[in-house]
Protein backbone atom coordinates (compact mmCIF):
# COMPACT_ATOMS: atom_id res chain seq x y z
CA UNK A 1 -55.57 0.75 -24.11
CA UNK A 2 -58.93 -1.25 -24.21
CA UNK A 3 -60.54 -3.83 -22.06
CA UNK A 4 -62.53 -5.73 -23.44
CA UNK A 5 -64.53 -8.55 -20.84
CA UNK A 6 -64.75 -8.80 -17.16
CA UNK A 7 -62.25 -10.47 -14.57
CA UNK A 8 -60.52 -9.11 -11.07
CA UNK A 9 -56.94 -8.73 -13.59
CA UNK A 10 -58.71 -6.36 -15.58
CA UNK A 11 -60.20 -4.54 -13.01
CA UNK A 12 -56.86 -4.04 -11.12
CA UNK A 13 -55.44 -2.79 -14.97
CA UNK A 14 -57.84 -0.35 -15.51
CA UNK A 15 -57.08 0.68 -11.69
CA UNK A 16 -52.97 0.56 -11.96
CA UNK A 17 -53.14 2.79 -15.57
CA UNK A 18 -54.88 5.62 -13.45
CA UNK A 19 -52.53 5.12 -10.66
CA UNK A 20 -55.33 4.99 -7.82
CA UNK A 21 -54.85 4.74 -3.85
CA UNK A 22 -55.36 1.16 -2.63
CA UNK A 23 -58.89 2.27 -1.03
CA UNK A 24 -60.42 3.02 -4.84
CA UNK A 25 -58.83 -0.53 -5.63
CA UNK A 26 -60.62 -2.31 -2.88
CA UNK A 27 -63.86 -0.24 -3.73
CA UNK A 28 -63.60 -1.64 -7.25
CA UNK A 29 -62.92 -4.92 -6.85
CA UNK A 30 -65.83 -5.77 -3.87
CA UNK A 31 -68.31 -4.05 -6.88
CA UNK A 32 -67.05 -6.62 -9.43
CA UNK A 33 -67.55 -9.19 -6.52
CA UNK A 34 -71.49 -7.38 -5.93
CA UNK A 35 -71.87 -7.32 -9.45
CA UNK A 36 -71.44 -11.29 -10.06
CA UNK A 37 -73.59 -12.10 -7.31
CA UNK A 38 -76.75 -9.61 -7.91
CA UNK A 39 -79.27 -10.11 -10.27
CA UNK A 40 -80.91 -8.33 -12.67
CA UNK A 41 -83.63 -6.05 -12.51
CA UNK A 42 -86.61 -7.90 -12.02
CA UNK A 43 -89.16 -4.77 -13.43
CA UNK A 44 -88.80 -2.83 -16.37
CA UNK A 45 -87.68 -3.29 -19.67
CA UNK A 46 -85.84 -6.67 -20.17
CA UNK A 47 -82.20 -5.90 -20.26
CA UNK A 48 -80.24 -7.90 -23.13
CA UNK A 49 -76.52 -7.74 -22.88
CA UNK A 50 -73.57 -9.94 -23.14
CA UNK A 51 -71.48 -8.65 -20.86
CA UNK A 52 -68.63 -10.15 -21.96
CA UNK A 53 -68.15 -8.65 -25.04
CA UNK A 54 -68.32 -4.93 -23.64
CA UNK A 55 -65.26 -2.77 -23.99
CA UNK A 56 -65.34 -1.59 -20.31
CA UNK A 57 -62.38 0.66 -20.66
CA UNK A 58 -60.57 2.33 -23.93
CA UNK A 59 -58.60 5.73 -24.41
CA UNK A 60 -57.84 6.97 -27.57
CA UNK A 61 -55.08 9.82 -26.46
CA UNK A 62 -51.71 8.53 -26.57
CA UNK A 63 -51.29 11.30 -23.72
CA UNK A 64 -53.83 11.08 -21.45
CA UNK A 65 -53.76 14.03 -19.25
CA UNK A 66 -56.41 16.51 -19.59
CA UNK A 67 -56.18 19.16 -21.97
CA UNK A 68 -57.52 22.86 -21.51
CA UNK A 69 -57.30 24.25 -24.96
CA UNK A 70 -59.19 22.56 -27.99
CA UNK A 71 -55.72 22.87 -30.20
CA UNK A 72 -54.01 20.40 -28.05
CA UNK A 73 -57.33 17.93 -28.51
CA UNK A 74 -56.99 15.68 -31.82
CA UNK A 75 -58.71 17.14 -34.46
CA UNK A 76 -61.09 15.02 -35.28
CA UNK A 77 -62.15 14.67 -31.86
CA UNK A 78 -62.40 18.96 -31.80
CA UNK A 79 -64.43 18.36 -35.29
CA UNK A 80 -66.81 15.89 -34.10
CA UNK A 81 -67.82 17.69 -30.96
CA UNK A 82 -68.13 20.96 -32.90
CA UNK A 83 -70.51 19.36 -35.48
CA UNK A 84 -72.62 18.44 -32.38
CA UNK A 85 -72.63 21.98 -30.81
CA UNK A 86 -70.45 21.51 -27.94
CA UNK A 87 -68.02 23.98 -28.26
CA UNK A 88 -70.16 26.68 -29.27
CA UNK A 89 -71.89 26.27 -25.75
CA UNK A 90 -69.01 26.35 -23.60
CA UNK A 91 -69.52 29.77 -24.44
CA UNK A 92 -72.31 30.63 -22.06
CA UNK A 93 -70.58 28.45 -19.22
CA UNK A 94 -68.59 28.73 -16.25
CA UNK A 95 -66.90 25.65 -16.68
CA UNK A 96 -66.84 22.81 -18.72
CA UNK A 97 -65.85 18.93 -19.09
CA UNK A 98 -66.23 16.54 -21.84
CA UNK A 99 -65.43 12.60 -21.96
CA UNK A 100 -65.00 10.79 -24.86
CA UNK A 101 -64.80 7.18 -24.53
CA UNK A 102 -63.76 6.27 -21.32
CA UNK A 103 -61.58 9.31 -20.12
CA UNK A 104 -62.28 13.46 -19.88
CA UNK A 105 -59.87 14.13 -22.49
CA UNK A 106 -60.78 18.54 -21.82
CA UNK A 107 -61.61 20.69 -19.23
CA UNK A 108 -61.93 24.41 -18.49
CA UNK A 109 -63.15 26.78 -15.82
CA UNK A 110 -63.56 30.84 -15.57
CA UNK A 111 -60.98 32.30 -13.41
CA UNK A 112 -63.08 33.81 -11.04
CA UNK A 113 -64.68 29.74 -10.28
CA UNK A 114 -60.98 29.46 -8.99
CA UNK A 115 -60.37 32.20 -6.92
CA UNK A 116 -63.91 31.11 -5.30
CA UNK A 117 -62.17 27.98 -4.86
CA UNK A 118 -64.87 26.00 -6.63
CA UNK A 119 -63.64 23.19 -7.54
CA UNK A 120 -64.44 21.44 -11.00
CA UNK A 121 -62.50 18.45 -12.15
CA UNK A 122 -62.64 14.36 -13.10
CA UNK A 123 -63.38 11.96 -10.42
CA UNK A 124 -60.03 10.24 -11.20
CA UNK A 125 -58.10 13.94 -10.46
CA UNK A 126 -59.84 14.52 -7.41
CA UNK A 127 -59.10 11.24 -5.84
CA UNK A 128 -55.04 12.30 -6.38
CA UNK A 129 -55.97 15.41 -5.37
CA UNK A 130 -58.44 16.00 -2.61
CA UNK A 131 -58.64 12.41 -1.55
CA UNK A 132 -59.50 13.36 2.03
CA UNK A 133 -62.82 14.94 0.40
CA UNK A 134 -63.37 12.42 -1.90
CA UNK A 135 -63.23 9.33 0.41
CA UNK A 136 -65.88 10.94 2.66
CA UNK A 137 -68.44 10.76 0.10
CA UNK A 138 -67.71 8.41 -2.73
CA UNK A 139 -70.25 5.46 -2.56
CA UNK A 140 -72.36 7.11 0.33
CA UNK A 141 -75.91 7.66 -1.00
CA UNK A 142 -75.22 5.05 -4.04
CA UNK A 143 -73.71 1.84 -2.42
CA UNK A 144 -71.91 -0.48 -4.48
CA UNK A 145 -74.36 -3.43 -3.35
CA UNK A 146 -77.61 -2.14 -4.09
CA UNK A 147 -78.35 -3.14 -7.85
CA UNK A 148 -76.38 -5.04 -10.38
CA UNK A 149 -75.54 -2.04 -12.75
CA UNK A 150 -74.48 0.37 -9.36
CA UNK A 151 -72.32 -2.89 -8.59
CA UNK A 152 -70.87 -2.49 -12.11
CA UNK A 153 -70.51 1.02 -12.12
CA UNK A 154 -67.84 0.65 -8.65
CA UNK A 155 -65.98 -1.91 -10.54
CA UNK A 156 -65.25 -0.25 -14.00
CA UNK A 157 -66.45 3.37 -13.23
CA UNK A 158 -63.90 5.96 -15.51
CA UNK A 159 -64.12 9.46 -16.32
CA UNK A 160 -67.08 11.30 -14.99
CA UNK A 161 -67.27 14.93 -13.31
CA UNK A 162 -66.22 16.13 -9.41
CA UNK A 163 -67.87 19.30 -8.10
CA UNK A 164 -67.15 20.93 -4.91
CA UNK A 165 -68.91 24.45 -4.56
CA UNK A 166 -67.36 25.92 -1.21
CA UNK A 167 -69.87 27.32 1.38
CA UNK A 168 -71.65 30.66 0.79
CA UNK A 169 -70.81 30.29 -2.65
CA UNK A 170 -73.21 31.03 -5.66
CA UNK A 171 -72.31 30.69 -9.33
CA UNK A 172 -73.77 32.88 -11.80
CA UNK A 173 -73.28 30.52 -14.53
CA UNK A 174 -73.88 26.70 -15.22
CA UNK A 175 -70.85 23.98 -15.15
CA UNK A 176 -71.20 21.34 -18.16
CA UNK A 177 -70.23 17.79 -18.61
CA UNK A 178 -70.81 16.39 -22.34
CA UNK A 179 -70.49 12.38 -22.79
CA UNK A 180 -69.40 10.91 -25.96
CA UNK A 181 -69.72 7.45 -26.97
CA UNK A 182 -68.01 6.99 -30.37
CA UNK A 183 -67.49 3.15 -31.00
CA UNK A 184 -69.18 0.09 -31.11
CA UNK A 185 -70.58 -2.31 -28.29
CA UNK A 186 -68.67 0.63 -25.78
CA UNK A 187 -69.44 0.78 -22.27
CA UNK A 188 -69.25 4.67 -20.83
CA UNK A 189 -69.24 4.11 -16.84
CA UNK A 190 -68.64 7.92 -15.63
CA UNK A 191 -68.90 8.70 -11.92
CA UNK A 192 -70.01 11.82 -10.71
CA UNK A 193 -69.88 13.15 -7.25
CA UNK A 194 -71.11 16.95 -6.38
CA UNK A 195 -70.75 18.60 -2.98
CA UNK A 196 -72.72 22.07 -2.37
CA UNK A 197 -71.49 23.30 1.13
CA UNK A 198 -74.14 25.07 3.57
CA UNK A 199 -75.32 28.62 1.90
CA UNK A 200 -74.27 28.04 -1.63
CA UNK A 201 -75.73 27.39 -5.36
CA UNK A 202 -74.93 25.29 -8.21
CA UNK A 203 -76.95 24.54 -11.75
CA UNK A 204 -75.02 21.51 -13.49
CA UNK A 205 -75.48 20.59 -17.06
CA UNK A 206 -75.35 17.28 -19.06
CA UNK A 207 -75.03 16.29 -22.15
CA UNK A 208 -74.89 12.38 -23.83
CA UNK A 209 -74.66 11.57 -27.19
CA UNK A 210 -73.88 8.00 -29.50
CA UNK A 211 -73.80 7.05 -33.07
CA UNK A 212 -75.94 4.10 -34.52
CA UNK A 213 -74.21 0.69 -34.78
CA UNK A 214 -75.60 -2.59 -34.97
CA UNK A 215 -74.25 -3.75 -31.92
CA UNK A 216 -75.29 -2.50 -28.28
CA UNK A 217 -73.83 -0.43 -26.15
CA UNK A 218 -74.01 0.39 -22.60
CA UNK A 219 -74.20 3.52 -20.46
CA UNK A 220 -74.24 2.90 -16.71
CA UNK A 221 -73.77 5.79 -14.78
CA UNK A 222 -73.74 6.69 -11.09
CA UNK A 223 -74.46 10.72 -9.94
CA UNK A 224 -74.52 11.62 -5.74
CA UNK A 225 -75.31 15.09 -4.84
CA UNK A 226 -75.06 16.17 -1.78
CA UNK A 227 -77.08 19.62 -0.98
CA UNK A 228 -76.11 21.63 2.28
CA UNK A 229 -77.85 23.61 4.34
CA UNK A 230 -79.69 26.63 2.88
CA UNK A 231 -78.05 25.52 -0.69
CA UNK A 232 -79.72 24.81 -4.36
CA UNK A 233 -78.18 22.37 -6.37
CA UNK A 234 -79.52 21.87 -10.03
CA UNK A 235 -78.59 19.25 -12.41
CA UNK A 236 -79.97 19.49 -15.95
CA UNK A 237 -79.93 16.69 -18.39
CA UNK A 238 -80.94 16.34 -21.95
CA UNK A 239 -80.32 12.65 -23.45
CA UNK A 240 -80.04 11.71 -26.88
CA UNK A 241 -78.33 8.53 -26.90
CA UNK A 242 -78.08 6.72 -30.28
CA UNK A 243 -81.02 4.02 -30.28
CA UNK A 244 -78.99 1.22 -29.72
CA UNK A 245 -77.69 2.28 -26.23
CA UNK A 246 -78.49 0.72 -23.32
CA UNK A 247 -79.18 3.77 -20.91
CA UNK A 248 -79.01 2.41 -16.78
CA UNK A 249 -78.33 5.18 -14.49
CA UNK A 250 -78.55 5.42 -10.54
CA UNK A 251 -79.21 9.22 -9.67
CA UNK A 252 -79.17 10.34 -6.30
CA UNK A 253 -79.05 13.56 -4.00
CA UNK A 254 -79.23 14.11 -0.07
CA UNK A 255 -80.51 17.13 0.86
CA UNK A 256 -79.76 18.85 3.99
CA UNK A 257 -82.18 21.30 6.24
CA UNK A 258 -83.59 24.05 3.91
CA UNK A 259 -81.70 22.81 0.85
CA UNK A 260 -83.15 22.63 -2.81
CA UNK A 261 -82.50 19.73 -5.36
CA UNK A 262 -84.13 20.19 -8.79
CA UNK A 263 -83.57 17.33 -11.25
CA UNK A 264 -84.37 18.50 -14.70
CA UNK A 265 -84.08 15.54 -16.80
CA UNK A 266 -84.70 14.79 -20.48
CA UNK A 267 -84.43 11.01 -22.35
CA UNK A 268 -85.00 11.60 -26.18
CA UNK A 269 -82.81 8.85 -27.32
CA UNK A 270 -81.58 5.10 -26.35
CA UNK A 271 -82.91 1.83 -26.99
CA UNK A 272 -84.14 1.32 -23.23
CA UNK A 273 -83.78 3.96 -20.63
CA UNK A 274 -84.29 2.72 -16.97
CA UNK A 275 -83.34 5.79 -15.28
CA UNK A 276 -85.51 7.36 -11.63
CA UNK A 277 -83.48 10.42 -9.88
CA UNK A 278 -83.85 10.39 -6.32
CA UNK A 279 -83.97 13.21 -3.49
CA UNK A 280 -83.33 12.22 0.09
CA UNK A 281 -84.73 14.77 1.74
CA UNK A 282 -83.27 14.24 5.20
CA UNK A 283 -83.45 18.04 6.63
CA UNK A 284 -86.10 19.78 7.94
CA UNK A 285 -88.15 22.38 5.38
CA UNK A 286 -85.92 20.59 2.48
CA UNK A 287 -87.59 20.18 -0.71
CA UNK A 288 -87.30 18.35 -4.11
CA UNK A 289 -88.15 18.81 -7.70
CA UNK A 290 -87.86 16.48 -10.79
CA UNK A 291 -89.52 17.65 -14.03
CA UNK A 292 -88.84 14.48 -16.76
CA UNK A 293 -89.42 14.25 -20.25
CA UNK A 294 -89.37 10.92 -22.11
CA UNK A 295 -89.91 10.47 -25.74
CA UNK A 296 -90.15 7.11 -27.06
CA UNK A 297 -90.37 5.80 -30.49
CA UNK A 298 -90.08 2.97 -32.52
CA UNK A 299 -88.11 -0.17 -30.63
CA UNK A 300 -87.51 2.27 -28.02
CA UNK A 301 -88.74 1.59 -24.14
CA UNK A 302 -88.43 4.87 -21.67
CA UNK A 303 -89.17 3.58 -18.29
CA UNK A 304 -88.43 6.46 -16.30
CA UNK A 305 -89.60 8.48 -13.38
CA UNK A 306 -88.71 9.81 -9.58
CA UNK A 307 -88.48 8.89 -6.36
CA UNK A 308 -88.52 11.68 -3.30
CA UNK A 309 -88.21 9.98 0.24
CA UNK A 310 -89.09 12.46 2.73
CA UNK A 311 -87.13 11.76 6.09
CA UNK A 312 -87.44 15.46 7.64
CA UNK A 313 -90.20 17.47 8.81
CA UNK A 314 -92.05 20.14 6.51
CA UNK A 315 -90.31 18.78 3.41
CA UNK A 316 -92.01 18.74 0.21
CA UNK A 317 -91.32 16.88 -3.12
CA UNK A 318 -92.93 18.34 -6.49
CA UNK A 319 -92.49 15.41 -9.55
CA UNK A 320 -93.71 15.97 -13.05
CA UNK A 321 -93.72 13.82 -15.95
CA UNK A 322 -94.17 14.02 -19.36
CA UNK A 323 -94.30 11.14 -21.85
CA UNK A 324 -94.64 11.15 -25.46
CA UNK A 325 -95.50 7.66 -27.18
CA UNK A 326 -95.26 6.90 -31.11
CA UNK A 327 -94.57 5.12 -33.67
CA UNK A 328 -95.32 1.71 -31.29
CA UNK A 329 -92.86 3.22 -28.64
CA UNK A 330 -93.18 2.47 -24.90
CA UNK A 331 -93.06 5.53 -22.50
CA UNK A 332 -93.65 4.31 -18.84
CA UNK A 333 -93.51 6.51 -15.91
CA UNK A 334 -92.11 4.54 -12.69
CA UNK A 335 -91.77 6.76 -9.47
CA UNK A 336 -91.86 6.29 -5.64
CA UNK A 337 -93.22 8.48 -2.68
CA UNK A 338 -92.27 7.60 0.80
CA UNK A 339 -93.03 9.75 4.29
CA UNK A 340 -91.54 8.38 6.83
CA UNK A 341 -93.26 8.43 10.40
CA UNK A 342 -91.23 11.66 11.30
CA UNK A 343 -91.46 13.81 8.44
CA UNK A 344 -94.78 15.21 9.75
CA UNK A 345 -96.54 18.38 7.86
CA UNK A 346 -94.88 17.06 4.41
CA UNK A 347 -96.07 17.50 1.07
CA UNK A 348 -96.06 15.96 -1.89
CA UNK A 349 -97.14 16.08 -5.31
CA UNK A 350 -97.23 13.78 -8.27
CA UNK A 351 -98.68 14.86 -11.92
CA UNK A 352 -98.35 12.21 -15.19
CA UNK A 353 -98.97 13.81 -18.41
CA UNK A 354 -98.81 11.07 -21.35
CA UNK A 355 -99.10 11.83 -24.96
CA UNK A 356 -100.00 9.11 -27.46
CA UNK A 357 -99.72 9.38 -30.69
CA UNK A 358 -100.82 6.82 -32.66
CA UNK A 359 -102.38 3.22 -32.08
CA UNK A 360 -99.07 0.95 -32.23
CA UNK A 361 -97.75 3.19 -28.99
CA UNK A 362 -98.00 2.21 -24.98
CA UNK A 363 -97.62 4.11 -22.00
CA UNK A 364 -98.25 2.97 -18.36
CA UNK A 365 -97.83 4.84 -15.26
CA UNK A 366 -96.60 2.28 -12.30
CA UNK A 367 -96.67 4.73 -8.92
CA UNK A 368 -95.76 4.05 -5.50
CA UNK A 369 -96.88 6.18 -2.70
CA UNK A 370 -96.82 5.81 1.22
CA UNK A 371 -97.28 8.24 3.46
CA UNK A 372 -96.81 7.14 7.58
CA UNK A 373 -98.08 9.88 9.68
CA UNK A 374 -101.37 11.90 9.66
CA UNK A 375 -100.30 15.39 9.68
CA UNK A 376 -98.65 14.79 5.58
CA UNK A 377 -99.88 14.61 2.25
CA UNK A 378 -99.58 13.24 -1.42
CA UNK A 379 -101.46 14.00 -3.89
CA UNK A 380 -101.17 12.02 -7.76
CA UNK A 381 -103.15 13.11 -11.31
CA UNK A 382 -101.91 11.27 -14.20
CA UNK A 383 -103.75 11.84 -17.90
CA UNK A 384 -103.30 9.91 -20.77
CA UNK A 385 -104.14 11.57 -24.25
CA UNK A 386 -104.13 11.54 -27.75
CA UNK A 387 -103.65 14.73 -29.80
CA UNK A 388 -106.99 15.80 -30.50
CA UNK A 389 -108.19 15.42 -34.43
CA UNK A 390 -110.23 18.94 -33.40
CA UNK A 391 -107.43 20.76 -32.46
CA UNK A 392 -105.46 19.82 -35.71
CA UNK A 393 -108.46 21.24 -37.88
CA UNK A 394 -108.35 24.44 -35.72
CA UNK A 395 -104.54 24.98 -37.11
CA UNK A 396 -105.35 23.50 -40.06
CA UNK A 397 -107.91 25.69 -41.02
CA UNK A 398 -105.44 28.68 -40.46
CA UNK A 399 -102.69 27.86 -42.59
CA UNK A 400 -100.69 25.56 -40.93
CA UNK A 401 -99.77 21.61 -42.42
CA UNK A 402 -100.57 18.77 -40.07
CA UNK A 403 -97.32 17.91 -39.76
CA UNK A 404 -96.53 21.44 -38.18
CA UNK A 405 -99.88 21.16 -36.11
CA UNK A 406 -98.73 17.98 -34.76
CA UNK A 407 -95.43 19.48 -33.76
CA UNK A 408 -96.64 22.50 -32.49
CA UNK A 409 -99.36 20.60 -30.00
CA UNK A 410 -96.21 18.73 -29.10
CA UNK A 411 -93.89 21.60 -27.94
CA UNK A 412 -96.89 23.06 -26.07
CA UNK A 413 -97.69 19.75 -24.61
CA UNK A 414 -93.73 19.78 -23.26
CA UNK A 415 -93.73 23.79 -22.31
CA UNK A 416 -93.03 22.59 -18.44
CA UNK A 417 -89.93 20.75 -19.17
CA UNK A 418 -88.66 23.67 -22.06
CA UNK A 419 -88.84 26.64 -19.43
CA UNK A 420 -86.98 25.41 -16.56
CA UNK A 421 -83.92 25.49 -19.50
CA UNK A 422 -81.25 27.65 -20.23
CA UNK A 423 -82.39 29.21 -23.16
CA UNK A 424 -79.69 27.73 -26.06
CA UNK A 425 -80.91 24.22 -24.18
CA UNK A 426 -84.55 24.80 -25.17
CA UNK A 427 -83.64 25.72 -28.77
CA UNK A 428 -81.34 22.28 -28.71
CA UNK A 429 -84.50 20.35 -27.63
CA UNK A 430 -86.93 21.99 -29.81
CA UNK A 431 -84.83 20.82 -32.68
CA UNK A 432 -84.36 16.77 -31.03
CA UNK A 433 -88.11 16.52 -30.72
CA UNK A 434 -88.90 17.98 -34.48
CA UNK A 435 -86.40 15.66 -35.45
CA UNK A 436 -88.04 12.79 -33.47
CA UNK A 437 -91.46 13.60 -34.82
């Protein structure tokens, strides 16, 4: 099946071949109705589509139902996504999912993630079966009327990852999603809702990857968290679209009293990236982390950043961002700060790190920060550099080639970002950045 275009009959078809409850068909069709009447960004990069000759929805199993072992997967499906590493991984996992396309087409969880009663599924299987759960959530922090590609994402969203950690409930090791986008001018629209309950901890892995065709393609994603009390949530993504993607996500996580939400969030590839993960830090003593890396070459724009909107008292936010500019690439950091009248004694931190390295390359840094009450606090540093002709002697002059100079300055310019990774992770991104060099 594959849908290719935009009308309320397509919509309703893409609705009736997953056999959804007439709630999720309402939802979908007042998006399409939000997306035709919302415009488009007005910052950023300028976003160039035709949306009429997306494919918004196409499955490539004859049987769609989810597998759990890699022999019942086609072949050259398994073969693909081992040439890109992704079985290997599932190897240090609790859990994992993987969409190809427009529907999960695998999943798996360790045994002892069920008796927990962790739950660990596609959106579309948790709306059959937990719909009670589901319903109170879906569409909550990201409303399906607040910008064009949200809008878009409520109309046509398919495949995409449901988490529900019970309360006092830690897991030892990470769930992963991997995202596949395997044909031309393809649309991936994945929705993904995670619930940590009061006492509990969850780190959440992503992985996106595209081959290179001439013709766009379009990856609009929506991602609400919701943190409980005295819980952790974090959600670790690495990137590396094929340059001709279109990469337009809304991320967005609220975060109850004494809860933790780290965003740890990577954008290597794409042709434009417009992507800003948000923590709503509504509790009291809640706090927020995002540590971004953007690396933008040629005909690539990364306009990325955070936004932490402190709501409760004592909160504090911690954002850091690292951009890397060459080969006339644009790296742009874009973030927001807001303390609200009540969130007295707050803090919150911004540092901007850019790295340019030649003269073709741009980077700007566009912040917003407010802060209503006396008692709070934000502080912002942002540095803009190029890598330093003295330094490259220094390793030079022991042995080393520029070109290995260059990358090493570069890996110790993005140490931040590296550490807070699983360690098979930081290998993976070593290798995208050398190969990005």
């Amino acid at each position: 099946m594959e849908i290719i275009g935009l009308n309320e009959e397509k919509i309703k078809a893409i609705s009736n071949k997953k056999q959804e409850a007439d709630w999720v068909r309402d939802y979908r069709l007042k998006s399409y109705k939000n997306f035709n009447e919302i415009d488009m960004p007005k910052f950023g990069p300028r976003v160039d589509l035709d949306f009429s000759k997306i494919v918004y929805y196409k499955s490539n199993e004859k049987d769609d139902a989810i597998k759990n072992d890699w022999n019942s997967v086609l072949k050259p499906v398994v073969d693909e996504l081992d040439e890109l590493g992704v079985l290997e991984s599932e190897k240090h996992l609790g859990g994992m999912g993987v969409q190809y396309e427009s529907e999960v087409i695998y999943h798996s969880m360790l045994e002892e993630l069920e008796k927990k009663k962790v739950i660990f599924t596609s959106i579309e299987v948790a709306m059959r079966e937990y719909p009670e759960l589901v319903e109170k959530y879906f569409g909550k922090i990201v409303t399906n009327d607040e910008n064009k590609f949200a809008a878009l994402n409520g109309a046509v969203f398919s495949g995409g990852s449901f988490i529900y950690v019970p309360k006092n409930t830690k897991l030892d090791r990470p769930l992963q999603s991997y995202f596949r986008i395997n044909s031309k001018n393809m649309g991936q629209f994945e929705r993904t809702l995670i619930i940590v309950d009061d006492n509990s901890d969850l780190h959440y892995i992503e992985g996106c990857t595209a081959p290179t065709y001439s013709e766009s393609s379009l990856h609009a994603a929506v991602v609400e968290i919701y943190v409980g009390k005295n819980s952790k949530c974090r959600y670790s993504t690495i990137q590396n679209w094929a340059n001709n993607v279109y990469n337009l996500v809304t991320k967005r996580a609220l975060v109850d009293d004494n809860g933790t939400m780290e965003w740890i969030d990577g954008n290597i590839g794409s042709k434009v990236t417009m992507k800003y993960p948000c923590c709503i830090l509504k509790g009291d003593n809640s706090s927020g982390t995002c540590i971004t890396i953007s690396v933008a070459s040629s005909g690539q724009e990364q306009d990325s950043g955070a936004r932490m909107i402190h709501l409760g008292k004592n909160t504090k936010s911690n954002i850091i961002s690292k951009s890397i500019a060459r080969n006339g690439g644009n790296a742009t950091y874009r973030g927001k700060v807001y303390i609200d009248t009540n969130a007295v004694n707050s803090i919150a931190n911004v540092k901007c790190d850019t790295l340019i390295l030649d003269e073709k390359s741009k980077s700007d840094t566009i912040p917003i920060n407010s802060c209503y009450n006396i008692s709070s606090n934000i502080e912002h540093e942002a540095t803009v550099s190029k890598i330093s002709e003295d330094n490259l002697f220094y390793l030079m002059s022991r042995g080393i080639s520029r070109e290995r100079a260059m990358e090493l300055i570069v890996l110790g310019f993005l140490e931040k970002f590296r550490e807070e990774l699983p360690m098979e992770y930081a290998v993976e991104l070593n290798q995208l950045i050398k190969r990005n060099l």
